[in-house]
PDB file of N, CA and C in Angstrom:
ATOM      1  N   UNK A   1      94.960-125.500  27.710  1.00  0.00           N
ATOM      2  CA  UNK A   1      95.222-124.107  28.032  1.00  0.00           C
ATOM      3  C   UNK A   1      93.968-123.444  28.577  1.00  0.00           C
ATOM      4  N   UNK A   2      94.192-122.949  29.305  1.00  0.00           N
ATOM      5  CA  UNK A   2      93.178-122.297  30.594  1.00  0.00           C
ATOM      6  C   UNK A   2      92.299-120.949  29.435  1.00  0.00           C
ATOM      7  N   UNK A   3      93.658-120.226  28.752  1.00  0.00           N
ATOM      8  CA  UNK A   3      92.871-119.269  28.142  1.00  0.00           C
ATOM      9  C   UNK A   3      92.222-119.632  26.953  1.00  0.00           C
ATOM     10  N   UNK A   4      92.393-120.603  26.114  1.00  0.00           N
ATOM     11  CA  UNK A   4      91.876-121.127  24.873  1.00  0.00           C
ATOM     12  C   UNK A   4      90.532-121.480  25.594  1.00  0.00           C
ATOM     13  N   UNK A   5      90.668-122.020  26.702  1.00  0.00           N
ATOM     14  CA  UNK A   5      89.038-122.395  26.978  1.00  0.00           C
ATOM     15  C   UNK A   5      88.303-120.808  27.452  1.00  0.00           C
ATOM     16  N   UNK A   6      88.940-120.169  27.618  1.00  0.00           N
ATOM     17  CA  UNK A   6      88.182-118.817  28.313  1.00  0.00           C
ATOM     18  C   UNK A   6      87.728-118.204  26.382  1.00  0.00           C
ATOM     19  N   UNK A   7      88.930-118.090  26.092  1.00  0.00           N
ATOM     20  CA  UNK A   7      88.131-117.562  24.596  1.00  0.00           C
ATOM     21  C   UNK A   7      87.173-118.475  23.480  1.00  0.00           C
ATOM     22  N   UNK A   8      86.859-119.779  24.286  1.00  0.00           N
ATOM     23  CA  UNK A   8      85.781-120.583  23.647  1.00  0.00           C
ATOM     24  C   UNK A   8      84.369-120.617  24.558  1.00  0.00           C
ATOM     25  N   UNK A   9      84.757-119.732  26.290  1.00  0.00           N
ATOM     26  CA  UNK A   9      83.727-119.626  26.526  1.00  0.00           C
ATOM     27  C   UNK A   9      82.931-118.128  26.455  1.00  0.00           C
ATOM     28  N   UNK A  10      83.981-117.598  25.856  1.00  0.00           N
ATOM     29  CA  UNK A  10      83.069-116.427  25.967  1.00  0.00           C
ATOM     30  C   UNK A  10      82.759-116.597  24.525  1.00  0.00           C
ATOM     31  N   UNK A  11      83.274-116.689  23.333  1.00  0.00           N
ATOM     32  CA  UNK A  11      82.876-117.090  22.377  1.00  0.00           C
ATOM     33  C   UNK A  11      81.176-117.875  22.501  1.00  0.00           C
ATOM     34  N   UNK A  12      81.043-118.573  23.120  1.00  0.00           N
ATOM     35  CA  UNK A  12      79.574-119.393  23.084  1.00  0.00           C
ATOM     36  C   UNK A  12      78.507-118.220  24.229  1.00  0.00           C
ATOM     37  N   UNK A  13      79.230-117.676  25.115  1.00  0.00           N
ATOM     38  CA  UNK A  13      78.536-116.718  25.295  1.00  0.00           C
ATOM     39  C   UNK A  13      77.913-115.545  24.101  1.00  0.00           C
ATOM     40  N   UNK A  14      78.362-115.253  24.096  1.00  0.00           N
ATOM     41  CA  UNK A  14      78.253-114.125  22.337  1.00  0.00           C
ATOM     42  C   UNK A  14      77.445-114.536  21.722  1.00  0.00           C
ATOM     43  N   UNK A  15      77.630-116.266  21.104  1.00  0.00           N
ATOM     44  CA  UNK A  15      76.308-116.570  20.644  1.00  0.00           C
ATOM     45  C   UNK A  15      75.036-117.194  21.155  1.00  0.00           C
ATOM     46  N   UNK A  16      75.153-117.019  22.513  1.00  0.00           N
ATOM     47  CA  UNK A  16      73.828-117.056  23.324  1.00  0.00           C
ATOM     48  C   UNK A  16      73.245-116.083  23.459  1.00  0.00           C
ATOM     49  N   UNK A  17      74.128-114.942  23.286  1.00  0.00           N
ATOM     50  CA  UNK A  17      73.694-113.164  23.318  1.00  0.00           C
ATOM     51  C   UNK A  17      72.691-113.035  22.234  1.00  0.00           C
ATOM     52  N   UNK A  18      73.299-113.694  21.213  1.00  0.00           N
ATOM     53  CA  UNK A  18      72.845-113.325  19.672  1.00  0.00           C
ATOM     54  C   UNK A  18      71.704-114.213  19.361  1.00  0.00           C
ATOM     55  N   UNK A  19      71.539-115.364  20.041  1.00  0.00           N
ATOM     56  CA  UNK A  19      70.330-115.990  19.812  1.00  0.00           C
ATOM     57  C   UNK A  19      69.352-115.487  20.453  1.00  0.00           C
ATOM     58  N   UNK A  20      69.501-114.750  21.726  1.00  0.00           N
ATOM     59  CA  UNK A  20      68.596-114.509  22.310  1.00  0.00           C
ATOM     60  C   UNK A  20      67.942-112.877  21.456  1.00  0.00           C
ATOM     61  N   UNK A  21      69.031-112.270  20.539  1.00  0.00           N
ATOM     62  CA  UNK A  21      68.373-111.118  20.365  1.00  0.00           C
ATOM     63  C   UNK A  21      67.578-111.175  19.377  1.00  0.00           C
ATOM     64  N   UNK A  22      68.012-112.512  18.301  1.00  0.00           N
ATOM     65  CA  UNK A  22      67.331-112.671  17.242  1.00  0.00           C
ATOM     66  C   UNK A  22      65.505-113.308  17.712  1.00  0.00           C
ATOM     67  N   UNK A  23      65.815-113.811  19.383  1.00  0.00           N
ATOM     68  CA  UNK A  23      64.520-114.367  19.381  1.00  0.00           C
ATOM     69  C   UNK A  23      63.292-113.269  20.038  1.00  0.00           C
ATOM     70  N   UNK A  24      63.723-112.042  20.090  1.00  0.00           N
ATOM     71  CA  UNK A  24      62.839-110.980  20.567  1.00  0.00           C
ATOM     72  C   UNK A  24      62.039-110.925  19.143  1.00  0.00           C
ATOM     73  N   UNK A  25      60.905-110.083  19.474  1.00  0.00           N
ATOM     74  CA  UNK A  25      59.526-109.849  18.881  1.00  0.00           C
ATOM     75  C   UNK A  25      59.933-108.176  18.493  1.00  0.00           C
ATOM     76  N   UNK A  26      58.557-107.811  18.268  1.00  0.00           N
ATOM     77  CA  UNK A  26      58.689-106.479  17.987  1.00  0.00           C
ATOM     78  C   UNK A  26      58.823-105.692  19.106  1.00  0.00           C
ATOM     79  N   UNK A  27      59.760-104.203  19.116  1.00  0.00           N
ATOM     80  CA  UNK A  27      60.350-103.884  19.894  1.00  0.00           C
ATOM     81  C   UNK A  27      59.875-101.940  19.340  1.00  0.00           C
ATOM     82  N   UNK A  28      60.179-101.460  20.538  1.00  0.00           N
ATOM     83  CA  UNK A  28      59.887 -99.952  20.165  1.00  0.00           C
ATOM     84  C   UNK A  28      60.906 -99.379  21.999  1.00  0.00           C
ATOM     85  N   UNK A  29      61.249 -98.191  21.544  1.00  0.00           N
ATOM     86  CA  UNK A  29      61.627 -97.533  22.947  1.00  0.00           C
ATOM     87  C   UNK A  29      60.942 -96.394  23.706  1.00  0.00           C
ATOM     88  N   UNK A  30      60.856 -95.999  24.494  1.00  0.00           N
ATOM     89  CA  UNK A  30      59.891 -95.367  25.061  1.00  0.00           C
ATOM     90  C   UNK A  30      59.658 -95.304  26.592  1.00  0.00           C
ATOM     91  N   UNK A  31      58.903 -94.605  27.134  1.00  0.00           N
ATOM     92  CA  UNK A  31      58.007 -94.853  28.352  1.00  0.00           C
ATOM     93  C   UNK A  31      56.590 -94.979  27.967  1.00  0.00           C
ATOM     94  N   UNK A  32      55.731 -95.126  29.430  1.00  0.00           N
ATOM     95  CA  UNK A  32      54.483 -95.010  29.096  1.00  0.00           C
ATOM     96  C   UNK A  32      53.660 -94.445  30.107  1.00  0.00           C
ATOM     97  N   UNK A  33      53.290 -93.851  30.004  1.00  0.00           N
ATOM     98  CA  UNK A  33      52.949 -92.737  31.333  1.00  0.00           C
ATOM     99  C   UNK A  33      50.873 -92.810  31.113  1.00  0.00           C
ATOM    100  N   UNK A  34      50.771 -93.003  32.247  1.00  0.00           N
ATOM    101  CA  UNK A  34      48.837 -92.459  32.700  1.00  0.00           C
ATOM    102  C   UNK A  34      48.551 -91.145  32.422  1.00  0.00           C
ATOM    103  N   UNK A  35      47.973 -90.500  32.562  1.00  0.00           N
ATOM    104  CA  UNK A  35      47.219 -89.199  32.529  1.00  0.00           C
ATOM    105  C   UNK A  35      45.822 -89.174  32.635  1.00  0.00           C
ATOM    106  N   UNK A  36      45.781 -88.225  33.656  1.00  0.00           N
ATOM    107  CA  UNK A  36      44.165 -87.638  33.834  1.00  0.00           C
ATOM    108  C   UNK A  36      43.962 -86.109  33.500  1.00  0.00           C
ATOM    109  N   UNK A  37      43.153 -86.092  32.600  1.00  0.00           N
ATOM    110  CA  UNK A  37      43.080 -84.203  32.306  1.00  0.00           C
ATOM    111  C   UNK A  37      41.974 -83.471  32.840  1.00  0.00           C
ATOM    112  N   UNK A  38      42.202 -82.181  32.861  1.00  0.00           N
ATOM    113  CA  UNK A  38      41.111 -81.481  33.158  1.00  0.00           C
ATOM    114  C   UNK A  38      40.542 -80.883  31.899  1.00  0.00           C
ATOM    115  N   UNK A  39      39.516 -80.761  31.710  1.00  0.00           N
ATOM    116  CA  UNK A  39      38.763 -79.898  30.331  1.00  0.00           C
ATOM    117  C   UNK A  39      38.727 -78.734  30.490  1.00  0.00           C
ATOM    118  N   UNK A  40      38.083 -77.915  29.367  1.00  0.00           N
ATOM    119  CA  UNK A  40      37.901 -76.567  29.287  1.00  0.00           C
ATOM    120  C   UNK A  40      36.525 -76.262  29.712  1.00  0.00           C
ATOM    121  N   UNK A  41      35.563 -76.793  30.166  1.00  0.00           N
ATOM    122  CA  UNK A  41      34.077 -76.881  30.200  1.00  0.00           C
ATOM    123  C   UNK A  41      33.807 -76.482  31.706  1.00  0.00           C
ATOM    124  N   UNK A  42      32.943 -75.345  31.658  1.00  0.00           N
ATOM    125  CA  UNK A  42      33.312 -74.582  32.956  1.00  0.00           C
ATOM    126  C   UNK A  42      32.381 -75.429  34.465  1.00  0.00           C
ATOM    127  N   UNK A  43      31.263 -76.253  33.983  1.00  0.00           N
ATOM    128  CA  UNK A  43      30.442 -77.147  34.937  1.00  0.00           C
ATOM    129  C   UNK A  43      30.691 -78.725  34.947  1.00  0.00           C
ATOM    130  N   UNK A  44      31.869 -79.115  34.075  1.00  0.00           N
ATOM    131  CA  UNK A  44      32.172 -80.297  33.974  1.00  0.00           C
ATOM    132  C   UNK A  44      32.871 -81.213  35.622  1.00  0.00           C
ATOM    133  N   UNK A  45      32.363 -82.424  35.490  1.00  0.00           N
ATOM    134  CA  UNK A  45      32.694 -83.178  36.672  1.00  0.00           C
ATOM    135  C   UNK A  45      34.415 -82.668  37.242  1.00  0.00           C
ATOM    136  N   UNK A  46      35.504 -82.939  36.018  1.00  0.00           N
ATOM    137  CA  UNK A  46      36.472 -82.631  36.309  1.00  0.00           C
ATOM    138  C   UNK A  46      37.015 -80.958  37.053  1.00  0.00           C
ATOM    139  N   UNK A  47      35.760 -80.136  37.003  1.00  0.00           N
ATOM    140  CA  UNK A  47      36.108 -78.929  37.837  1.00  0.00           C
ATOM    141  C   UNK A  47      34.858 -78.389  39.452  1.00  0.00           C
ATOM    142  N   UNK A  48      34.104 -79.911  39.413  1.00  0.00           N
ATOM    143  CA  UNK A  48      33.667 -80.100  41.127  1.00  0.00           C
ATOM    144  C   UNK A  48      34.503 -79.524  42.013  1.00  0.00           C
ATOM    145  N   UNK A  49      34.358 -78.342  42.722  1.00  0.00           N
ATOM    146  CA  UNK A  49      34.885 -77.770  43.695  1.00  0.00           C
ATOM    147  C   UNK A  49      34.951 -78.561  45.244  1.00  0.00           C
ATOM    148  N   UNK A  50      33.999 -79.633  44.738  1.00  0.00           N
ATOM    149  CA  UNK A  50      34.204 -80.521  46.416  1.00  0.00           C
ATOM    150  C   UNK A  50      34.683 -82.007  46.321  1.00  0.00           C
ATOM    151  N   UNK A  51      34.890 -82.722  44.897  1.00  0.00           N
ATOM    152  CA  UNK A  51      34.853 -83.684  44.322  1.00  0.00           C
ATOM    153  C   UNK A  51      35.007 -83.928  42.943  1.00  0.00           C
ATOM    154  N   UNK A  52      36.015 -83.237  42.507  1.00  0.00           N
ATOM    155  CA  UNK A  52      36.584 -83.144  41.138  1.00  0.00           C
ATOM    156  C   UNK A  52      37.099 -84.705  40.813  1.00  0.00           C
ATOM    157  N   UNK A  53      36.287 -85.151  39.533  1.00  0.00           N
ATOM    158  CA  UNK A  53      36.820 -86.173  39.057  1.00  0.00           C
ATOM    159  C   UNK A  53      37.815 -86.032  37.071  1.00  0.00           C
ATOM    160  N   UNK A  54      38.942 -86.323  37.477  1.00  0.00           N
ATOM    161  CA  UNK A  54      39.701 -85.891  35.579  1.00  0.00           C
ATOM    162  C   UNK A  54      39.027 -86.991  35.111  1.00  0.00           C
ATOM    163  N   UNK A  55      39.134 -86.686  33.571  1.00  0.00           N
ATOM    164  CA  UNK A  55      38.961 -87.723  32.482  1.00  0.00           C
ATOM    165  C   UNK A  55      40.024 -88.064  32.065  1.00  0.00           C
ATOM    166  N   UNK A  56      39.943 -89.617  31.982  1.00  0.00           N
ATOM    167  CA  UNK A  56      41.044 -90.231  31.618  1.00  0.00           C
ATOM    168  C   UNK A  56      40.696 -91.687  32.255  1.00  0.00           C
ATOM    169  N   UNK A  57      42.083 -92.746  32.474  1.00  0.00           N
ATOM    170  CA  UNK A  57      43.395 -92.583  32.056  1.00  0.00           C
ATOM    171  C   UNK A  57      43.884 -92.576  30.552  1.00  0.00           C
ATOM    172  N   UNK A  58      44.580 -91.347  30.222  1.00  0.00           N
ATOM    173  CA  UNK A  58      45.027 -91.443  28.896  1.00  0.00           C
ATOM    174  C   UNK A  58      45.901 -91.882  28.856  1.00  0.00           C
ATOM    175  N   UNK A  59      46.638 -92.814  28.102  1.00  0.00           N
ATOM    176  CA  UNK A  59      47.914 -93.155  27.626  1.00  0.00           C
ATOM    177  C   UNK A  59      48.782 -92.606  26.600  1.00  0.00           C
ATOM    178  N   UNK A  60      50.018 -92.226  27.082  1.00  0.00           N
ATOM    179  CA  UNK A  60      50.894 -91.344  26.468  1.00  0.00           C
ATOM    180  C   UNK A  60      51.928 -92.783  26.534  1.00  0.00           C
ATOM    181  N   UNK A  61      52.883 -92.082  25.062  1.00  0.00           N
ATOM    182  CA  UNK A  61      54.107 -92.773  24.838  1.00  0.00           C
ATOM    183  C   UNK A  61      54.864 -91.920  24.515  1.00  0.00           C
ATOM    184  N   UNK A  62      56.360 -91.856  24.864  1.00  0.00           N
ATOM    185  CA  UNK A  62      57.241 -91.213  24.765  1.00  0.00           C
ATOM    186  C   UNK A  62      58.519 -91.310  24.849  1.00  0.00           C
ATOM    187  N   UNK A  63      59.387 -90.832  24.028  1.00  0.00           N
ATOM    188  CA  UNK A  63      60.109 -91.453  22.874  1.00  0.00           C
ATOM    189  C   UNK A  63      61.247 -89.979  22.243  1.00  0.00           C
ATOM    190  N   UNK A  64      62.594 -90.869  22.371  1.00  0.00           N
ATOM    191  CA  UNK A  64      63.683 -90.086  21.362  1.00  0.00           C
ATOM    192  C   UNK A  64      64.081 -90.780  20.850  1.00  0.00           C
ATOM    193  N   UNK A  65      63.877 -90.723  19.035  1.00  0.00           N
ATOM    194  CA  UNK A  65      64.749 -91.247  18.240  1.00  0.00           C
ATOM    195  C   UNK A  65      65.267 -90.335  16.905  1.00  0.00           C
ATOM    196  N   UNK A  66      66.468 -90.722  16.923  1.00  0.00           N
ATOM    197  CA  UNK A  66      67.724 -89.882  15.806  1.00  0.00           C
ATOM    198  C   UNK A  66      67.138 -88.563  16.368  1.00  0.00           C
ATOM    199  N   UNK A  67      67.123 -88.052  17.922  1.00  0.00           N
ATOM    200  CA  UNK A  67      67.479 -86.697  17.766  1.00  0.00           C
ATOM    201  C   UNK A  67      66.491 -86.434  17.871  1.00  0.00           C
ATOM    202  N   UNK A  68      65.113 -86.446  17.400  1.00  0.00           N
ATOM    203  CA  UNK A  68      63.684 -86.030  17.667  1.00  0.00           C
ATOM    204  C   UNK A  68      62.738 -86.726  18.519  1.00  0.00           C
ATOM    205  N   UNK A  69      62.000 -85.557  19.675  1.00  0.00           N
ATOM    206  CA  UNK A  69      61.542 -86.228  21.314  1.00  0.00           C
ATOM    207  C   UNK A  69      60.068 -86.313  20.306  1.00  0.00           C
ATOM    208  N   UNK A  70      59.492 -87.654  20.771  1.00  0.00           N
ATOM    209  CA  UNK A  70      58.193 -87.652  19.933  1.00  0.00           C
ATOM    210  C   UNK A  70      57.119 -87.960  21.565  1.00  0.00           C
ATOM    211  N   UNK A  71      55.977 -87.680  20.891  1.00  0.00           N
ATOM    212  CA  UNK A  71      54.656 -88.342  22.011  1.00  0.00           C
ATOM    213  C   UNK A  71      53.096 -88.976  21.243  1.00  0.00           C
ATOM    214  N   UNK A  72      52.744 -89.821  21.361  1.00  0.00           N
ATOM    215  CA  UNK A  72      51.297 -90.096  21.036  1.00  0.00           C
ATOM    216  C   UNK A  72      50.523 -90.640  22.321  1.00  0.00           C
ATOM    217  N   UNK A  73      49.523 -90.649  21.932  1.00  0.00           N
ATOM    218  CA  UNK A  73      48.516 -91.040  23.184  1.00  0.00           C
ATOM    219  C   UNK A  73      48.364 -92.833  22.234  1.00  0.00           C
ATOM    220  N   UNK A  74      48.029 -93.688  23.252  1.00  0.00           N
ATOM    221  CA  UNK A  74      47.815 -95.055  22.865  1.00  0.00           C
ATOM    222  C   UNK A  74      46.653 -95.462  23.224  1.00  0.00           C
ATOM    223  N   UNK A  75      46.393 -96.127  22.343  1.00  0.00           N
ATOM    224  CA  UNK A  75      44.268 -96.453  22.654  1.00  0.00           C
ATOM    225  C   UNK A  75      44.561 -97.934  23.824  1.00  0.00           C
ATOM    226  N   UNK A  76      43.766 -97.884  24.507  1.00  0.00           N
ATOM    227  CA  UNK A  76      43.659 -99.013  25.407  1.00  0.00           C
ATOM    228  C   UNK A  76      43.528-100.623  24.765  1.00  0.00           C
ATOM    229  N   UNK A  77      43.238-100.260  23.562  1.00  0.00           N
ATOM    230  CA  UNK A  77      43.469-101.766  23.148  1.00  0.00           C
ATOM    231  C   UNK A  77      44.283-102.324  22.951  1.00  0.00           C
ATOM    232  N   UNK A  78      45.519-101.052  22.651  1.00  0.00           N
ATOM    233  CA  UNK A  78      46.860-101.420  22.154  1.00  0.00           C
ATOM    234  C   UNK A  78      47.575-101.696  23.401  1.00  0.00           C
ATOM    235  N   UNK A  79      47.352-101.312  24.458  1.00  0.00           N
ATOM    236  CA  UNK A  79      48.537-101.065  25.736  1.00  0.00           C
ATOM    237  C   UNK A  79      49.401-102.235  25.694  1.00  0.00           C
ATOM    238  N   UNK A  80      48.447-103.924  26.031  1.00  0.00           N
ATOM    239  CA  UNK A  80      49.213-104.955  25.881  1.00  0.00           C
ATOM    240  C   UNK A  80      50.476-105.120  24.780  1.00  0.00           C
ATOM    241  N   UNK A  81      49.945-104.768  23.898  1.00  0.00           N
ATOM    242  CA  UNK A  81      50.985-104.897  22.815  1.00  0.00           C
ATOM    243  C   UNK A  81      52.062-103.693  22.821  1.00  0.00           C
ATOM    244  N   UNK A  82      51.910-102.463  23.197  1.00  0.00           N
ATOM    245  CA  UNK A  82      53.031-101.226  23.296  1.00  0.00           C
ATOM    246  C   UNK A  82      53.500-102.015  24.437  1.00  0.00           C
ATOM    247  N   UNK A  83      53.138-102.508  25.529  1.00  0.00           N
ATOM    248  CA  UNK A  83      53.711-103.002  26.623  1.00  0.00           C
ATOM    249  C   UNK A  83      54.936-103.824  26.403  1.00  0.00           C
ATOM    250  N   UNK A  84      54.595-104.996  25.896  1.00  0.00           N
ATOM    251  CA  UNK A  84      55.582-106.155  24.808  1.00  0.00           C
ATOM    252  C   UNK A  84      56.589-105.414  24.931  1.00  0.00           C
ATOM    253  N   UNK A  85      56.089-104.759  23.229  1.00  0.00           N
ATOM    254  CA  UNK A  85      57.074-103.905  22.513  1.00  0.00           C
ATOM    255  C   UNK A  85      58.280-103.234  23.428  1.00  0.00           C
ATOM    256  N   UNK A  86      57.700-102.322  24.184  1.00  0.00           N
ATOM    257  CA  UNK A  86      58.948-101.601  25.506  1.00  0.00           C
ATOM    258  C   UNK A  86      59.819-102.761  26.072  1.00  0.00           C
ATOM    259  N   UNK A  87      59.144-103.711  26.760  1.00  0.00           N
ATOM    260  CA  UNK A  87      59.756-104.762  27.496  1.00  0.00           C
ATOM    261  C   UNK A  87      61.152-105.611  26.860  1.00  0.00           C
ATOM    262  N   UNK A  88      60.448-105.271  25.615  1.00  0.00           N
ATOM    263  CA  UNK A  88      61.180-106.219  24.104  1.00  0.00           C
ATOM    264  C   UNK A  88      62.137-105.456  24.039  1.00  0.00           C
ATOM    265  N   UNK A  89      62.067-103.711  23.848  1.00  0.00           N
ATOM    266  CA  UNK A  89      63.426-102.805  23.458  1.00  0.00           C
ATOM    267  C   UNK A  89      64.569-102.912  24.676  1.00  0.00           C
ATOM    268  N   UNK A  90      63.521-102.986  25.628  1.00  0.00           N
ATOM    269  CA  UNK A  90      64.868-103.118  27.291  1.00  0.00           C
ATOM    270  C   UNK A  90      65.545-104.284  27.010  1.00  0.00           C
ATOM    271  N   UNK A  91      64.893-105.321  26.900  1.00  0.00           N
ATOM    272  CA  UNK A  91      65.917-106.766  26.619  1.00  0.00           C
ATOM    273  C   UNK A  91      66.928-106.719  25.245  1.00  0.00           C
ATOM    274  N   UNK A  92      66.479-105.595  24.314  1.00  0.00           N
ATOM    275  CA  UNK A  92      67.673-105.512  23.792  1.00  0.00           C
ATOM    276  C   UNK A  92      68.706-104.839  24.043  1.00  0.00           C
ATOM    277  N   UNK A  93      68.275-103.417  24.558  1.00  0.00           N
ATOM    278  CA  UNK A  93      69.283-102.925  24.998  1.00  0.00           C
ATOM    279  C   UNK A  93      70.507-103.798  26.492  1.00  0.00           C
ATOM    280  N   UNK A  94      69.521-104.303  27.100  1.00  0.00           N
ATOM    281  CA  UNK A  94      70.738-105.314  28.193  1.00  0.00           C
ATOM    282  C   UNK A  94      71.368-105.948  27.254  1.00  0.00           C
ATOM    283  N   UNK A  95      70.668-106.479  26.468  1.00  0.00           N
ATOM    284  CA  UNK A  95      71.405-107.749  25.834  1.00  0.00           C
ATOM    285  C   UNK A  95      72.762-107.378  24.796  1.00  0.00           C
ATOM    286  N   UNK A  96      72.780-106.274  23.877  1.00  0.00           N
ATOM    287  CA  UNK A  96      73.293-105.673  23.692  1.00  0.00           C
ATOM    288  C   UNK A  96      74.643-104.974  24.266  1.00  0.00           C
ATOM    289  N   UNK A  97      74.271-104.467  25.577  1.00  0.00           N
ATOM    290  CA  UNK A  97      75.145-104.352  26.443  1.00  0.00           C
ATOM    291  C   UNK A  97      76.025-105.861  27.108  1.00  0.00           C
ATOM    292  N   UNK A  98      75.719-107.105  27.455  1.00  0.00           N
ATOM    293  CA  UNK A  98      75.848-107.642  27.272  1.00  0.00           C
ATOM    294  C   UNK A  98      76.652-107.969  25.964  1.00  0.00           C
ATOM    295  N   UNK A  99      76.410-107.953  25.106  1.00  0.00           N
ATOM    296  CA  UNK A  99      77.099-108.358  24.029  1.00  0.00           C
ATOM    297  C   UNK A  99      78.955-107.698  23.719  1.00  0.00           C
ATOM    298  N   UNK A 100      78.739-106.766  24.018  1.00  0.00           N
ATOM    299  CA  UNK A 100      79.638-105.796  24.295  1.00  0.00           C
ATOM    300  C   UNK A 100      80.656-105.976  24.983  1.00  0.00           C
ATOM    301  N   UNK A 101      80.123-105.927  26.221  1.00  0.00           N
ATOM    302  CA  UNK A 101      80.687-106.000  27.316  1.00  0.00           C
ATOM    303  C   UNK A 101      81.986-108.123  27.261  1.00  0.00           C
ATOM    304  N   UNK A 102      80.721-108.731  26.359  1.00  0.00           N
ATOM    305  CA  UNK A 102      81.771-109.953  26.227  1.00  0.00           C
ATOM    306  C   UNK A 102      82.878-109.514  25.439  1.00  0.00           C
ATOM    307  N   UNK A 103      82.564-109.068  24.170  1.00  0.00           N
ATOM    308  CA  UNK A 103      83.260-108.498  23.024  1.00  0.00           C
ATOM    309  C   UNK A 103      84.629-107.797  23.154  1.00  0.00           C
ATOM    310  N   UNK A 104      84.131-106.950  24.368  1.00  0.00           N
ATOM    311  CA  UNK A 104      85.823-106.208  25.122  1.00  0.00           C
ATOM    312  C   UNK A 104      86.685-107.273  25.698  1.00  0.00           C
ATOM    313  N   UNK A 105      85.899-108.236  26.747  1.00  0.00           N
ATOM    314  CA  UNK A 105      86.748-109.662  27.140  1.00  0.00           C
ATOM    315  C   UNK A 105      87.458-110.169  25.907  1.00  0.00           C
ATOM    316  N   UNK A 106      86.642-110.502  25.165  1.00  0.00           N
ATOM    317  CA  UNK A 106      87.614-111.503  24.158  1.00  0.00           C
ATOM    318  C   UNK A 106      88.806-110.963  23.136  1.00  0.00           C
ATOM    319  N   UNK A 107      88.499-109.773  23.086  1.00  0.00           N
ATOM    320  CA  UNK A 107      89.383-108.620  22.464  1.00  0.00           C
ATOM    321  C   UNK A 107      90.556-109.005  23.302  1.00  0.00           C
ATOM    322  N   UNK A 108      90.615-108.017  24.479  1.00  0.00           N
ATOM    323  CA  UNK A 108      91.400-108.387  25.361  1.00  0.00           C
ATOM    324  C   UNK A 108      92.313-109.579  25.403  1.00  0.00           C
ATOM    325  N   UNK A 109      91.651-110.804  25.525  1.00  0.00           N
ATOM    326  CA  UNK A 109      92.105-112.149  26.012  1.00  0.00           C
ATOM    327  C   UNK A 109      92.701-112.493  24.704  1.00  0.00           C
ATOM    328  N   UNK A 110      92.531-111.955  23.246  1.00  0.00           N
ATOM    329  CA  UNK A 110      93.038-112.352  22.471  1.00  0.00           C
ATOM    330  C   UNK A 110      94.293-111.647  22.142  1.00  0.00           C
ATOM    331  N   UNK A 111      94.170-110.299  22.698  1.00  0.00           N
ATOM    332  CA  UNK A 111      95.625-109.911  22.835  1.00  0.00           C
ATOM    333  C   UNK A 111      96.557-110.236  23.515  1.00  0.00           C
ATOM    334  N   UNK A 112      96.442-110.820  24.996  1.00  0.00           N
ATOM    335  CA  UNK A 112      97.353-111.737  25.940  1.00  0.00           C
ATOM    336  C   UNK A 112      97.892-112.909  24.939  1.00  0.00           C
ATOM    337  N   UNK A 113      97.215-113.130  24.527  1.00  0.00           N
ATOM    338  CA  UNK A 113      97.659-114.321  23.270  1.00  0.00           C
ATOM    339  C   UNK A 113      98.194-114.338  22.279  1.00  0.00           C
ATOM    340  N   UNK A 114      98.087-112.991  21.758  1.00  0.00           N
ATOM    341  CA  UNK A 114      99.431-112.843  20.931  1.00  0.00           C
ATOM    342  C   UNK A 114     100.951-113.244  20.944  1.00  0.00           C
ATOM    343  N   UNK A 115     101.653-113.884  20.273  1.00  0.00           N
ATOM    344  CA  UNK A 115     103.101-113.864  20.717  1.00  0.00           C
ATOM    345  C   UNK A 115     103.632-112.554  21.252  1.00  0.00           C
TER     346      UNK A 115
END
């Protein structure tokens, strides 16, 4: 039967979904944005009238979770690793979606199959 094999392949899909989510690392959501600021210091480089240079790049992270928009600045040592982390939350969220998205198929295909 054509469909018994469709609901054994999406079935092994699902758990390729699920292996792959269990094999992500640590994960966080967010952006990550540069910044250069200007100071308050009235002869400082950053307010050169012919050659203004900001201080920075600062690193900002930014972030909604349960409802509350958060921000921190990230020290440059960390970037690699906040980097991961983001890269890590996107692959769950596809994957996730993904997961889903099989989940409605097999729903489906198992109702055609009903008597």
């Amino acid at each position: 039967m054509k469909t018994t094999g469709s609901v054994q392949t999406i079935s092994k899909n699902i758990e390729a979904v699920k292996a792959r989510l269990l094999a992500l690392g640590e994960m966080r959501p967010g952006s990550l944005t540069r910044q250069y600021n200007v100071c308050g210091k009235p002869n400082c480089r950053c307010k050169d009238p012919e050659h203004p240079r900001r201080h920075g790049p600062y690193y900002k992270l930014s972030y909604a979770h349960k409802g509350k928009f958060t921000t921190q600045f990230i020290r440059k040592e960390a970037l690699a690793q906040v980097r991961s982390e983001l890269a890590n939350y996107k692959k769950f969220r596809s994957l996730s979606a993904q997961w889903v998205d099989l989940a409605l198929q097999l729903a489906k295909l198992k109702l055609t199959l009903l008597p």
